[in-house]
PDB file of N, CA and C in Angstrom:
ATOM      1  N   UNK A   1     -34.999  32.272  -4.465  1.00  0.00           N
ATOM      2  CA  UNK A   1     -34.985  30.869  -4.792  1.00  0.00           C
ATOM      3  C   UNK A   1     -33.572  30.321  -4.578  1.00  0.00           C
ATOM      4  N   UNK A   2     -33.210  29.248  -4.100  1.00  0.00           N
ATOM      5  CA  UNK A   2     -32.128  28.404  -4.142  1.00  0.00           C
ATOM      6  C   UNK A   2     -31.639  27.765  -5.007  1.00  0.00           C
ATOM      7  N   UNK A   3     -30.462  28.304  -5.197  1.00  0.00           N
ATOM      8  CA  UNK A   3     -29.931  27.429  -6.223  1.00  0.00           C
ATOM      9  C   UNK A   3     -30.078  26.025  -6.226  1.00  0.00           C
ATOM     10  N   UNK A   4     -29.717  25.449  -7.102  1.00  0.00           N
ATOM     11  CA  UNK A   4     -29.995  23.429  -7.221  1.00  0.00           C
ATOM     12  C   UNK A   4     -28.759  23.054  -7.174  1.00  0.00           C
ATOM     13  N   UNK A   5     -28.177  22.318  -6.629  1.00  0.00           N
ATOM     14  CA  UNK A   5     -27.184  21.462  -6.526  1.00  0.00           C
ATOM     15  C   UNK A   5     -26.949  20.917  -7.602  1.00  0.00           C
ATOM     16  N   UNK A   6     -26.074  20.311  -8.469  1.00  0.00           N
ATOM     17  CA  UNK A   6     -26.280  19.318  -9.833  1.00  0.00           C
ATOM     18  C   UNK A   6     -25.230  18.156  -8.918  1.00  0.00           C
ATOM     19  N   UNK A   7     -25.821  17.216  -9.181  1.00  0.00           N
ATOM     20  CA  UNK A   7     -25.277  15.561  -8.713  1.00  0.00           C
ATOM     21  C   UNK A   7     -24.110  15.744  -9.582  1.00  0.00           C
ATOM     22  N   UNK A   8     -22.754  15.329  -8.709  1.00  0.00           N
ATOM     23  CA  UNK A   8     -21.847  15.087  -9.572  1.00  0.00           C
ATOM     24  C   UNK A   8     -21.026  13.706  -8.960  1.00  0.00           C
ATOM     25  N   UNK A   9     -20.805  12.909  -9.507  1.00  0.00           N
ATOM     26  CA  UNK A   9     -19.527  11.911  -9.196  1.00  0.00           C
ATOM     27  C   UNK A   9     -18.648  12.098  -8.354  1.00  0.00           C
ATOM     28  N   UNK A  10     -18.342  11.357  -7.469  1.00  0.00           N
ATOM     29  CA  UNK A  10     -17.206  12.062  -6.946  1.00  0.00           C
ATOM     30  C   UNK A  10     -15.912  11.350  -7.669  1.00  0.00           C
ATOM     31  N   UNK A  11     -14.917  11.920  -7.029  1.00  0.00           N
ATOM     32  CA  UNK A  11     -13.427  11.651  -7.841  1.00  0.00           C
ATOM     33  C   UNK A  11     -13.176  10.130  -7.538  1.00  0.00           C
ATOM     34  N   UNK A  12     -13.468   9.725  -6.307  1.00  0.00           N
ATOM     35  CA  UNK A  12     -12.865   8.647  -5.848  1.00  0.00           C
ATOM     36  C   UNK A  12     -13.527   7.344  -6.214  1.00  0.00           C
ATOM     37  N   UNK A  13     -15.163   7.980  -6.348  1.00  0.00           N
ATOM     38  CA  UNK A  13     -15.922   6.470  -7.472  1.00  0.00           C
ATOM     39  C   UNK A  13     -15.347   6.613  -8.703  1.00  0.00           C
ATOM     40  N   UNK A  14     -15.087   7.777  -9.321  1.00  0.00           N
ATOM     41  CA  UNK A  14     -14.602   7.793 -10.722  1.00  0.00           C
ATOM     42  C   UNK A  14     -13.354   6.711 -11.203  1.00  0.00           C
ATOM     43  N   UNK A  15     -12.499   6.927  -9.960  1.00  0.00           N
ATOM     44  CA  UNK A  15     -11.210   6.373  -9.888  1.00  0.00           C
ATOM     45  C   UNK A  15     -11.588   5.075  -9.844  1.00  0.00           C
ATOM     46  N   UNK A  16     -12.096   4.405  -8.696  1.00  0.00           N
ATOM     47  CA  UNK A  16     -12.755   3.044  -9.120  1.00  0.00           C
ATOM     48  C   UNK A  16     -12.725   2.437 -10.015  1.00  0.00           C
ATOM     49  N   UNK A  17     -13.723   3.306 -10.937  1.00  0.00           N
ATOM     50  CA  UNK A  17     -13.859   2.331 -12.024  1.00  0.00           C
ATOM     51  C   UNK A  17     -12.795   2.557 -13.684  1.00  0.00           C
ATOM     52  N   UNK A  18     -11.435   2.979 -12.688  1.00  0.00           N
ATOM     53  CA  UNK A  18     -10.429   3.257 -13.616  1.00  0.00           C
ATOM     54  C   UNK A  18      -9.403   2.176 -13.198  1.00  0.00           C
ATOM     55  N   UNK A  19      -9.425   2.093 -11.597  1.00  0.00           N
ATOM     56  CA  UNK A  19      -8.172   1.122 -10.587  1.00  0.00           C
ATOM     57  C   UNK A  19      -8.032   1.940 -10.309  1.00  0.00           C
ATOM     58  N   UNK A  20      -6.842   1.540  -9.374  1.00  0.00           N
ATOM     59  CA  UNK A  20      -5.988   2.026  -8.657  1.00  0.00           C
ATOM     60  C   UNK A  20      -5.414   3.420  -9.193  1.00  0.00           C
ATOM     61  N   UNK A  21      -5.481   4.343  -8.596  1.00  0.00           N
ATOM     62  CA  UNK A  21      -4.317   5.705  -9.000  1.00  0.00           C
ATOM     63  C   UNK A  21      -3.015   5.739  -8.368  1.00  0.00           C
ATOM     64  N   UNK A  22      -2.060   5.950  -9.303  1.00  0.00           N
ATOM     65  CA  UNK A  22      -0.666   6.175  -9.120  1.00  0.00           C
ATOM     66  C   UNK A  22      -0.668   6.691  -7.863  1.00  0.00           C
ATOM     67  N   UNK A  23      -1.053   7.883  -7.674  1.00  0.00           N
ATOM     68  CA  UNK A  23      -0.442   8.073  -5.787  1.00  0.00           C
ATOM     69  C   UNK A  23      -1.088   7.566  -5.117  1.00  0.00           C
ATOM     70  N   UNK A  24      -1.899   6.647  -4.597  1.00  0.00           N
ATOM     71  CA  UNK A  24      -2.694   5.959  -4.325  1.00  0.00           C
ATOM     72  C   UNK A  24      -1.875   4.570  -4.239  1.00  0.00           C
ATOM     73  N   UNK A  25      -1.064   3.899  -5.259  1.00  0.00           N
ATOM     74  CA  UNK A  25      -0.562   2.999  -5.119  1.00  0.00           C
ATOM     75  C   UNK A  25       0.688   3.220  -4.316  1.00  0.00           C
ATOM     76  N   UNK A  26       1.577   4.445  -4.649  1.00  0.00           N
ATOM     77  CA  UNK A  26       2.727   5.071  -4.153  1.00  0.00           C
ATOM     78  C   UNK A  26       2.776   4.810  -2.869  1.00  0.00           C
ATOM     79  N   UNK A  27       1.146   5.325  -2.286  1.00  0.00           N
ATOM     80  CA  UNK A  27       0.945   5.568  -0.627  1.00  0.00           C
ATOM     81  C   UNK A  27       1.055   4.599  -0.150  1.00  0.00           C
ATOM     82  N   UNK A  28       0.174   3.675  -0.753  1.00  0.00           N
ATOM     83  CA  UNK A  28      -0.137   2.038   0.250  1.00  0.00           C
ATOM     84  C   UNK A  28       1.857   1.214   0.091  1.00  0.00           C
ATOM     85  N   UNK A  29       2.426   1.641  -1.085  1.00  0.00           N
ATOM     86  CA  UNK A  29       3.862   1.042  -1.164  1.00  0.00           C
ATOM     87  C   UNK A  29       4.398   1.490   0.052  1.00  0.00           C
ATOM     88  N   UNK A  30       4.105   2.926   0.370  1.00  0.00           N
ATOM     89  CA  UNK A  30       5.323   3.783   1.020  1.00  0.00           C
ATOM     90  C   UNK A  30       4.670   3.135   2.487  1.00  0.00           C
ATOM     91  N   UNK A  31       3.392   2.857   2.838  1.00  0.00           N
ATOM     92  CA  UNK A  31       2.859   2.473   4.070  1.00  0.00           C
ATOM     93  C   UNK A  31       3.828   0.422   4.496  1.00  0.00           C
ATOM     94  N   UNK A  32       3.573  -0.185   3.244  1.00  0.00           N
ATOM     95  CA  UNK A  32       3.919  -1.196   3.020  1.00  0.00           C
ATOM     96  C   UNK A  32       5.731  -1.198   3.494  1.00  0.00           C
ATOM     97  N   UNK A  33       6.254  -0.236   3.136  1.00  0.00           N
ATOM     98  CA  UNK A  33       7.660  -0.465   3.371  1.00  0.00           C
ATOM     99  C   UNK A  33       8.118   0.305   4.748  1.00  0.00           C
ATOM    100  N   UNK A  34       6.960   0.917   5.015  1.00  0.00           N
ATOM    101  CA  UNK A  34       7.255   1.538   6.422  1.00  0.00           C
ATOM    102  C   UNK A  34       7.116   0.315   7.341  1.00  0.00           C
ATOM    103  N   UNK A  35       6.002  -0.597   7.347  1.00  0.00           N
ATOM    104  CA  UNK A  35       5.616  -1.571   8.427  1.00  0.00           C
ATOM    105  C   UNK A  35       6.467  -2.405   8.304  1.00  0.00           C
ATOM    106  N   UNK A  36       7.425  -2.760   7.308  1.00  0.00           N
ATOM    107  CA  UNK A  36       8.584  -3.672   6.924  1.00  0.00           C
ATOM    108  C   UNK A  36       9.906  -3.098   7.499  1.00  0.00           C
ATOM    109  N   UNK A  37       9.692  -2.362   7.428  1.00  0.00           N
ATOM    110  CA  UNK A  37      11.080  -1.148   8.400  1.00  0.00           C
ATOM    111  C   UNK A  37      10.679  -1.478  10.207  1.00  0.00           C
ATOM    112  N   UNK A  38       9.392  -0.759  10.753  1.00  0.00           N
ATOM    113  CA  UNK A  38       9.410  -1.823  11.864  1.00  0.00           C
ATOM    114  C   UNK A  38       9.295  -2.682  12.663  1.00  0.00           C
ATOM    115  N   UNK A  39       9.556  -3.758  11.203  1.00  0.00           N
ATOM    116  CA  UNK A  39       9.889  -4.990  11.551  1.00  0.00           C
ATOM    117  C   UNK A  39       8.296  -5.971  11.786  1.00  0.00           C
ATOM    118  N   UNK A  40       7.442  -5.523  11.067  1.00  0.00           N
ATOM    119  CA  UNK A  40       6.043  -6.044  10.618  1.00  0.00           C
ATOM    120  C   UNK A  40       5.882  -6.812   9.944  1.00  0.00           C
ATOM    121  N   UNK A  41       5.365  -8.417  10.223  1.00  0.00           N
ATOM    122  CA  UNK A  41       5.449  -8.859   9.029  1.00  0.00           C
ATOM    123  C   UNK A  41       4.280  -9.080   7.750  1.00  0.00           C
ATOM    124  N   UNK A  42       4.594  -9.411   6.765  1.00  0.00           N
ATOM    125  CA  UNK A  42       3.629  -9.332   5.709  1.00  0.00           C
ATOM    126  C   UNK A  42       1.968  -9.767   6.182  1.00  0.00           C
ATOM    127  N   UNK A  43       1.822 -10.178   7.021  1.00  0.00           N
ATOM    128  CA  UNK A  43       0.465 -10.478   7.681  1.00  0.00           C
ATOM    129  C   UNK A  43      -0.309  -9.367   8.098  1.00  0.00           C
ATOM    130  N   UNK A  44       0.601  -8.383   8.311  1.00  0.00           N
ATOM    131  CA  UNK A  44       0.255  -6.871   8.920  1.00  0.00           C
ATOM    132  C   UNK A  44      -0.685  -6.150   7.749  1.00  0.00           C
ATOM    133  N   UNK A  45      -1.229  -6.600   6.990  1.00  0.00           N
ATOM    134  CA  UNK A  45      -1.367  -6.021   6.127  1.00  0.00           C
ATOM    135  C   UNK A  45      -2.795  -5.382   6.218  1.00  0.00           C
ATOM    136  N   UNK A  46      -2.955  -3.957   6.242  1.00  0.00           N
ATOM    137  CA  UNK A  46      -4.066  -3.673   6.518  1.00  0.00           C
ATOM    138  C   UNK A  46      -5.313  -3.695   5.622  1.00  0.00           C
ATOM    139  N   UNK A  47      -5.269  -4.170   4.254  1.00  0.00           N
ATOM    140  CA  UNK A  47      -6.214  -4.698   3.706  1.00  0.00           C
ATOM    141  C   UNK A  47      -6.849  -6.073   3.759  1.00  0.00           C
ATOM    142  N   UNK A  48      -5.901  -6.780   5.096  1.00  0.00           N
ATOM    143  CA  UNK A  48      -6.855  -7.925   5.437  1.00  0.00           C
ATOM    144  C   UNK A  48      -7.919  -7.418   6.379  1.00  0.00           C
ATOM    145  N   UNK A  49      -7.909  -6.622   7.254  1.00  0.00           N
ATOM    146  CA  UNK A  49      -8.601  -6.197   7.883  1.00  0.00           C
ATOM    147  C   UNK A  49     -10.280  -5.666   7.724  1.00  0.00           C
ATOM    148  N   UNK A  50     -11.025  -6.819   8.171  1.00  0.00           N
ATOM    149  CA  UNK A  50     -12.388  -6.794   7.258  1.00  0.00           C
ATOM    150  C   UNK A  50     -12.918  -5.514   7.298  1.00  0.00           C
ATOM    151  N   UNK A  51     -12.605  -4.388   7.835  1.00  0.00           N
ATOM    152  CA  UNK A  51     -12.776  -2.719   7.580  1.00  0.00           C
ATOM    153  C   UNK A  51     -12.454  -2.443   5.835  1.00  0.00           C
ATOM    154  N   UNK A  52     -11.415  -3.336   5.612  1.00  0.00           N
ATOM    155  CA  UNK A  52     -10.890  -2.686   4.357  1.00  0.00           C
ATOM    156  C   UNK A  52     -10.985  -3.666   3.354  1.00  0.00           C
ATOM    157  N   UNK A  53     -12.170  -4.809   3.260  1.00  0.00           N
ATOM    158  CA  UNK A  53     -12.202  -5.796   2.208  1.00  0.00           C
ATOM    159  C   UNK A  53     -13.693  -5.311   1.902  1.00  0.00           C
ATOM    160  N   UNK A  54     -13.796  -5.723   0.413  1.00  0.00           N
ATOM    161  CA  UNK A  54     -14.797  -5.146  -0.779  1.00  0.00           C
ATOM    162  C   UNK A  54     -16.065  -5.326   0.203  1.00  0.00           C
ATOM    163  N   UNK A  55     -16.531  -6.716   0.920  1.00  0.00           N
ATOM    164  CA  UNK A  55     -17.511  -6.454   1.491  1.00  0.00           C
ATOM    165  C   UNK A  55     -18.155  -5.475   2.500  1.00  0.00           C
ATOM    166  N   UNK A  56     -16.756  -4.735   2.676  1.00  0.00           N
ATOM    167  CA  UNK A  56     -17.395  -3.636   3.937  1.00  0.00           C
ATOM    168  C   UNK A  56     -17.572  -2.447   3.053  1.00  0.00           C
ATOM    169  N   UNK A  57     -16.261  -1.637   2.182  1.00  0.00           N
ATOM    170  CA  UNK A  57     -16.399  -0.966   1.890  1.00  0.00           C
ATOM    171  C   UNK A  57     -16.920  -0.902   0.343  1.00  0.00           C
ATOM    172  N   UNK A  58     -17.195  -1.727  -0.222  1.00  0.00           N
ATOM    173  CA  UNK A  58     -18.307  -1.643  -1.515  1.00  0.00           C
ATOM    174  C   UNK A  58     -17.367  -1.603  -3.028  1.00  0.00           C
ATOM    175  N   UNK A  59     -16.005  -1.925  -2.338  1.00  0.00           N
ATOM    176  CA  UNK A  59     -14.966  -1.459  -3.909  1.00  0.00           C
ATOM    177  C   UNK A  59     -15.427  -2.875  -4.575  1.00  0.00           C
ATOM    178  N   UNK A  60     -14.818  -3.154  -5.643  1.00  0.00           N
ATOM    179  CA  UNK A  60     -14.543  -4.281  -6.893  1.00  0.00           C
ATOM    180  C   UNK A  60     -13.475  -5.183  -5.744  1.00  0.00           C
ATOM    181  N   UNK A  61     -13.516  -6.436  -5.946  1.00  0.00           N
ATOM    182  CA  UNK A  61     -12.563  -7.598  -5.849  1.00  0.00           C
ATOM    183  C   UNK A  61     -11.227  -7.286  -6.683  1.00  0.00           C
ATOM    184  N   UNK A  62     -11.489  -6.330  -7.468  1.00  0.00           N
ATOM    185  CA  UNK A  62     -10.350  -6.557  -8.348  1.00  0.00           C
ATOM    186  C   UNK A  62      -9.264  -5.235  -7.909  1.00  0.00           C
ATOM    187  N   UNK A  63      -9.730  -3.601  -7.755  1.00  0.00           N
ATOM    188  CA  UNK A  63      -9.316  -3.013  -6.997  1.00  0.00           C
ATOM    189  C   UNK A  63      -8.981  -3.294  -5.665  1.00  0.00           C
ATOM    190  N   UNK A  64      -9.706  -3.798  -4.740  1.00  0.00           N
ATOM    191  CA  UNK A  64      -9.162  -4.383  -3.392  1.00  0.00           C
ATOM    192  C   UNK A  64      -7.924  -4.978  -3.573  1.00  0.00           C
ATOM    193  N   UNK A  65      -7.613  -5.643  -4.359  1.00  0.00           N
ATOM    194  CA  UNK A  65      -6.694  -6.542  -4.801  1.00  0.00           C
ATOM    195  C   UNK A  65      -5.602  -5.838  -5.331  1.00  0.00           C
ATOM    196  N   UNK A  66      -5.809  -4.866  -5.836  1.00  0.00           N
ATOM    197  CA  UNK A  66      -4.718  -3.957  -6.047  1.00  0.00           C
ATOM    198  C   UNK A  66      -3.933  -3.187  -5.314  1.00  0.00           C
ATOM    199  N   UNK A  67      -4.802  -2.740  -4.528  1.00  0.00           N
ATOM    200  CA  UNK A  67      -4.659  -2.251  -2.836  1.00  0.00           C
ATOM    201  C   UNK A  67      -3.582  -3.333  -2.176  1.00  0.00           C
ATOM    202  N   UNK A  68      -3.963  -4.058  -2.128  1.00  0.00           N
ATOM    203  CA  UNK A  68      -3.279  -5.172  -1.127  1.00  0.00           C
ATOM    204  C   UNK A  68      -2.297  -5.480  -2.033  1.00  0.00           C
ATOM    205  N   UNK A  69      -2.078  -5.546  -2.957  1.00  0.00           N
ATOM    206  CA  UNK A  69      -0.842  -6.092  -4.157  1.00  0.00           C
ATOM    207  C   UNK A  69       0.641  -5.199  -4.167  1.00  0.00           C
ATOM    208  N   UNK A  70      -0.091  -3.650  -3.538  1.00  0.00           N
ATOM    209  CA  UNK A  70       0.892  -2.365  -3.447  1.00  0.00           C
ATOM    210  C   UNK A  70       1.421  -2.146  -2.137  1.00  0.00           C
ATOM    211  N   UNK A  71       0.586  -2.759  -1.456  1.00  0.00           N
ATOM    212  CA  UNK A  71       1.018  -2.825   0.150  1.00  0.00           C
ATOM    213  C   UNK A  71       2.406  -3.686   0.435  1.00  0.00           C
ATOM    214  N   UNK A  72       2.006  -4.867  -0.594  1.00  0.00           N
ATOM    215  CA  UNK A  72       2.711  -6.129  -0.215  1.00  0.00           C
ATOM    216  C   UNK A  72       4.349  -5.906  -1.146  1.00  0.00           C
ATOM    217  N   UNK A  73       3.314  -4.873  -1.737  1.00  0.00           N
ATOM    218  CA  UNK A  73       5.435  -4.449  -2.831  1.00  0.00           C
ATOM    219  C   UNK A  73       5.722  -4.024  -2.531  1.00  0.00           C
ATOM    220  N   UNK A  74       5.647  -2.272  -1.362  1.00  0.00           N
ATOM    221  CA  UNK A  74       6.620  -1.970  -0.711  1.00  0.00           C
ATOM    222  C   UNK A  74       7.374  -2.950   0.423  1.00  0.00           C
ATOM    223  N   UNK A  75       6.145  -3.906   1.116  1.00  0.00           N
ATOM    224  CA  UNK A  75       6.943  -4.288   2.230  1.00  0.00           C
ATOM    225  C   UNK A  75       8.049  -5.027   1.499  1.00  0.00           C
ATOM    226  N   UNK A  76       7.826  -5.768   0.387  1.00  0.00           N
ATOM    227  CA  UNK A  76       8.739  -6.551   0.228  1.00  0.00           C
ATOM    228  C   UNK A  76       9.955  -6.585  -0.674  1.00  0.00           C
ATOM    229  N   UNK A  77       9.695  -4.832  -0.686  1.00  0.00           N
ATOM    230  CA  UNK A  77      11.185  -4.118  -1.058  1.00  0.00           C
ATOM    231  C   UNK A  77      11.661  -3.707  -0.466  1.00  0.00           C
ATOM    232  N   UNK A  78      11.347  -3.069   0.727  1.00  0.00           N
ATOM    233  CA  UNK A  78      11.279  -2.922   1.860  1.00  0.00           C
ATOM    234  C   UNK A  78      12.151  -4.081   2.967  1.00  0.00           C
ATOM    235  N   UNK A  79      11.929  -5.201   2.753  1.00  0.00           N
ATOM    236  CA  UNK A  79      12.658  -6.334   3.198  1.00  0.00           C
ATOM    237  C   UNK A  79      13.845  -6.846   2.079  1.00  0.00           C
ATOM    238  N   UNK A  80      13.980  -6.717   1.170  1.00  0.00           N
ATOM    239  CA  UNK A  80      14.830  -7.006   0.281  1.00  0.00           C
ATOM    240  C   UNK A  80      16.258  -6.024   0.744  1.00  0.00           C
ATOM    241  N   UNK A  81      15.435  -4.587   0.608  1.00  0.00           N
ATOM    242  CA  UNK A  81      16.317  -3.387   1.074  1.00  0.00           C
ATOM    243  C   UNK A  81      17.256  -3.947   2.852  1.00  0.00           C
ATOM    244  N   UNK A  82      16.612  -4.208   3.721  1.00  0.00           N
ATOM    245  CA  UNK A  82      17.319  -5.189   5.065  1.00  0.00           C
ATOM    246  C   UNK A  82      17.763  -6.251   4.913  1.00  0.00           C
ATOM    247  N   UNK A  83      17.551  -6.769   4.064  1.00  0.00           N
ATOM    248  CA  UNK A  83      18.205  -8.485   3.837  1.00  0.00           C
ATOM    249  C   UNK A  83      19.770  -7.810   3.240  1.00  0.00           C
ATOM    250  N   UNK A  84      19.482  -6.762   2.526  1.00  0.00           N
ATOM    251  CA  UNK A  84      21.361  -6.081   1.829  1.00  0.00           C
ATOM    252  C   UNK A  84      21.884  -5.609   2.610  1.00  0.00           C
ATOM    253  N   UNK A  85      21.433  -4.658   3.673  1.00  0.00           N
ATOM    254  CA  UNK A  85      22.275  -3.902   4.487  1.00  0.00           C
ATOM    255  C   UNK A  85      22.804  -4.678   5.781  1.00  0.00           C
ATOM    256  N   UNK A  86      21.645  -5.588   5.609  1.00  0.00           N
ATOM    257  CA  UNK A  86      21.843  -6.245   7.702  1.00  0.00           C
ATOM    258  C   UNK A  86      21.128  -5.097   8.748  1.00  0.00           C
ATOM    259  N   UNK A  87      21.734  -5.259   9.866  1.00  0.00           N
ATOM    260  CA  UNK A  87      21.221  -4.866  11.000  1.00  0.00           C
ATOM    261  C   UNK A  87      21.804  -3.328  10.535  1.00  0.00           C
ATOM    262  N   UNK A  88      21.348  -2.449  11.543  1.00  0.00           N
ATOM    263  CA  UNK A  88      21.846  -1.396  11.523  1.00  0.00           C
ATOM    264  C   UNK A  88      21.701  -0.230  10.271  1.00  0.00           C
ATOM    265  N   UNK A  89      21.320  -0.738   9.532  1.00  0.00           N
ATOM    266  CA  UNK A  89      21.258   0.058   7.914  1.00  0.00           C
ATOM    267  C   UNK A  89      23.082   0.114   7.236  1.00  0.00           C
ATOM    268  N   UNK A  90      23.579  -0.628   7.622  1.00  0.00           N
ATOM    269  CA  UNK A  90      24.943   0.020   7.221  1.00  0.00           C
ATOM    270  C   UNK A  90      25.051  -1.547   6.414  1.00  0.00           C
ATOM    271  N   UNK A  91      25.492  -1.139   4.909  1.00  0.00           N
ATOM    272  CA  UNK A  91      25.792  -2.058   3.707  1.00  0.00           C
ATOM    273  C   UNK A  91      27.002  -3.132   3.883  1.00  0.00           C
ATOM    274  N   UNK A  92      26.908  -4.639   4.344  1.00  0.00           N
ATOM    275  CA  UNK A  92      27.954  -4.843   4.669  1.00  0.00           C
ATOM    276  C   UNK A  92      28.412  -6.020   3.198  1.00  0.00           C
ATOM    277  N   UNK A  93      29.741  -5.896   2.959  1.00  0.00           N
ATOM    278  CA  UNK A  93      30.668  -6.463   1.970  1.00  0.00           C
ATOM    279  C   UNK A  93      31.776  -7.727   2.838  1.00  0.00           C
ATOM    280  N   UNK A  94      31.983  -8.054   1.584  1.00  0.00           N
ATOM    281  CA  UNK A  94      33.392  -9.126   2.351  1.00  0.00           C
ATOM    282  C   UNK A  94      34.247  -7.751   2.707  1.00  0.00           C
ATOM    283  N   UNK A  95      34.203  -6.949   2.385  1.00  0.00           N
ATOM    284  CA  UNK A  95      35.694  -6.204   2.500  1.00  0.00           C
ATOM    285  C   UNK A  95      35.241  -5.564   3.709  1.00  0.00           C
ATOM    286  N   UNK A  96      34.846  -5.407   4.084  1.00  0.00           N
ATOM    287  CA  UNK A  96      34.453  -4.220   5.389  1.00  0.00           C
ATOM    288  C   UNK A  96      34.160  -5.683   6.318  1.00  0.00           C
ATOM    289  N   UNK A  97      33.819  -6.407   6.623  1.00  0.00           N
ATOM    290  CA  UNK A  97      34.319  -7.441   7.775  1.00  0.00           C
ATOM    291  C   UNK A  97      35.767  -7.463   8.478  1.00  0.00           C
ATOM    292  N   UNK A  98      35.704  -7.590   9.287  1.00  0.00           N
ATOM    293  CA  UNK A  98      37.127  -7.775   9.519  1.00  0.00           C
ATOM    294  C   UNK A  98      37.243  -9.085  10.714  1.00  0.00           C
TER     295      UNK A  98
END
Protein backbone atom coordinates (compact mmCIF):
# COMPACT_ATOMS: atom_id res chain seq x y z
CA UNK A 1 0.00 0.00 0.00
CA UNK A 2 1.15 3.62 -0.51
CA UNK A 3 1.70 5.79 1.75
CA UNK A 4 -0.79 9.07 1.79
CA UNK A 5 0.60 12.26 1.34
CA UNK A 6 -0.87 14.70 4.20
CA UNK A 7 -1.72 18.29 2.53
CA UNK A 8 0.46 20.69 4.03
CA UNK A 9 0.72 24.60 3.50
CA UNK A 10 3.33 25.68 1.93
CA UNK A 11 5.81 28.23 3.56
CA UNK A 12 5.29 30.90 1.13
CA UNK A 13 1.21 31.02 1.48
CA UNK A 14 1.93 30.87 5.16
CA UNK A 15 4.11 33.93 4.83
CA UNK A 16 1.37 35.72 3.01
CA UNK A 17 -0.80 35.83 5.35
CA UNK A 18 1.89 37.12 7.85
CA UNK A 19 3.49 40.00 5.02
CA UNK A 20 6.30 40.41 3.90
CA UNK A 21 9.46 38.38 5.42
CA UNK A 22 12.54 40.09 6.48
CA UNK A 23 14.78 38.49 3.80
CA UNK A 24 12.34 38.85 1.42
CA UNK A 25 12.20 42.53 2.01
CA UNK A 26 16.19 42.67 2.31
CA UNK A 27 16.17 41.05 -1.33
CA UNK A 28 13.72 43.27 -3.20
CA UNK A 29 15.89 46.46 -1.16
CA UNK A 30 19.18 44.93 -2.28
CA UNK A 31 17.51 44.43 -6.03
CA UNK A 32 16.07 48.09 -5.61
CA UNK A 33 19.51 49.62 -4.92
CA UNK A 34 21.22 47.59 -7.46
CA UNK A 35 18.91 49.08 -10.43
CA UNK A 36 19.66 52.58 -8.79
CA UNK A 37 23.43 51.87 -9.05
CA UNK A 38 22.85 51.28 -12.87
CA UNK A 39 21.45 54.16 -13.17
CA UNK A 40 17.57 52.87 -13.40
CA UNK A 41 15.10 54.92 -12.66
CA UNK A 42 12.37 54.44 -10.04
CA UNK A 43 9.90 53.46 -12.89
CA UNK A 44 12.04 50.32 -13.31
CA UNK A 45 10.33 48.85 -10.84
CA UNK A 46 9.58 45.36 -11.31
CA UNK A 47 6.45 45.12 -9.37
CA UNK A 48 4.79 47.30 -11.87
CA UNK A 49 5.10 44.75 -14.21
CA UNK A 50 1.61 43.11 -14.62
CA UNK A 51 3.56 39.53 -14.10
CA UNK A 52 4.05 40.76 -10.61
CA UNK A 53 0.69 42.67 -9.57
CA UNK A 54 -1.95 40.81 -7.19
CA UNK A 55 -4.06 40.20 -10.26
CA UNK A 56 -1.71 37.83 -11.92
CA UNK A 57 -0.15 36.33 -9.16
CA UNK A 58 -3.09 35.97 -6.52
CA UNK A 59 -1.12 37.86 -3.44
CA UNK A 60 -3.22 40.57 -1.15
CA UNK A 61 -3.09 44.36 -2.42
CA UNK A 62 -1.59 44.91 0.69
CA UNK A 63 1.53 42.54 0.44
CA UNK A 64 2.06 43.55 -3.25
CA UNK A 65 2.42 46.81 -1.83
CA UNK A 66 4.95 45.89 0.38
CA UNK A 67 6.91 44.36 -2.27
CA UNK A 68 6.99 47.45 -4.22
CA UNK A 69 7.46 49.76 -0.99
CA UNK A 70 11.03 47.66 -0.44
CA UNK A 71 12.02 47.92 -3.92
CA UNK A 72 11.48 51.61 -3.92
CA UNK A 73 13.69 51.94 -0.44
CA UNK A 74 16.61 50.47 -1.63
CA UNK A 75 16.56 52.40 -4.86
CA UNK A 76 16.14 55.39 -3.05
CA UNK A 77 18.95 54.86 -0.73
CA UNK A 78 20.58 53.78 -3.20
CA UNK A 79 20.28 57.29 -4.92
CA UNK A 80 20.71 59.24 -1.80
CA UNK A 81 24.05 57.09 -1.41
CA UNK A 82 25.14 58.93 -5.36
CA UNK A 83 23.70 62.20 -4.73
CA UNK A 84 26.83 62.14 -1.56
CA UNK A 85 29.54 60.74 -3.39
CA UNK A 86 28.97 62.24 -7.05
CA UNK A 87 30.26 60.58 -10.01
CA UNK A 88 32.75 58.07 -9.59
CA UNK A 89 31.92 56.74 -5.98
CA UNK A 90 34.58 58.92 -4.49
CA UNK A 91 33.04 61.29 -1.43
CA UNK A 92 33.57 64.76 -2.46
CA UNK A 93 33.99 67.78 0.36
CA UNK A 94 34.84 71.50 0.03
CA UNK A 95 38.25 70.42 1.07
CA UNK A 96 39.24 67.93 -1.51
CA UNK A 97 38.18 70.36 -4.52
CA UNK A 98 40.76 72.15 -5.60
Amino acid sequence: MKPTLKARPSHRLADRARGLAPAERAELQRQGAKAAARGDGSAENPMDDRSNQPATTGETDGLWQERKNAWNSGHEAQIKVDDKTGEGGEFRSAKDEH
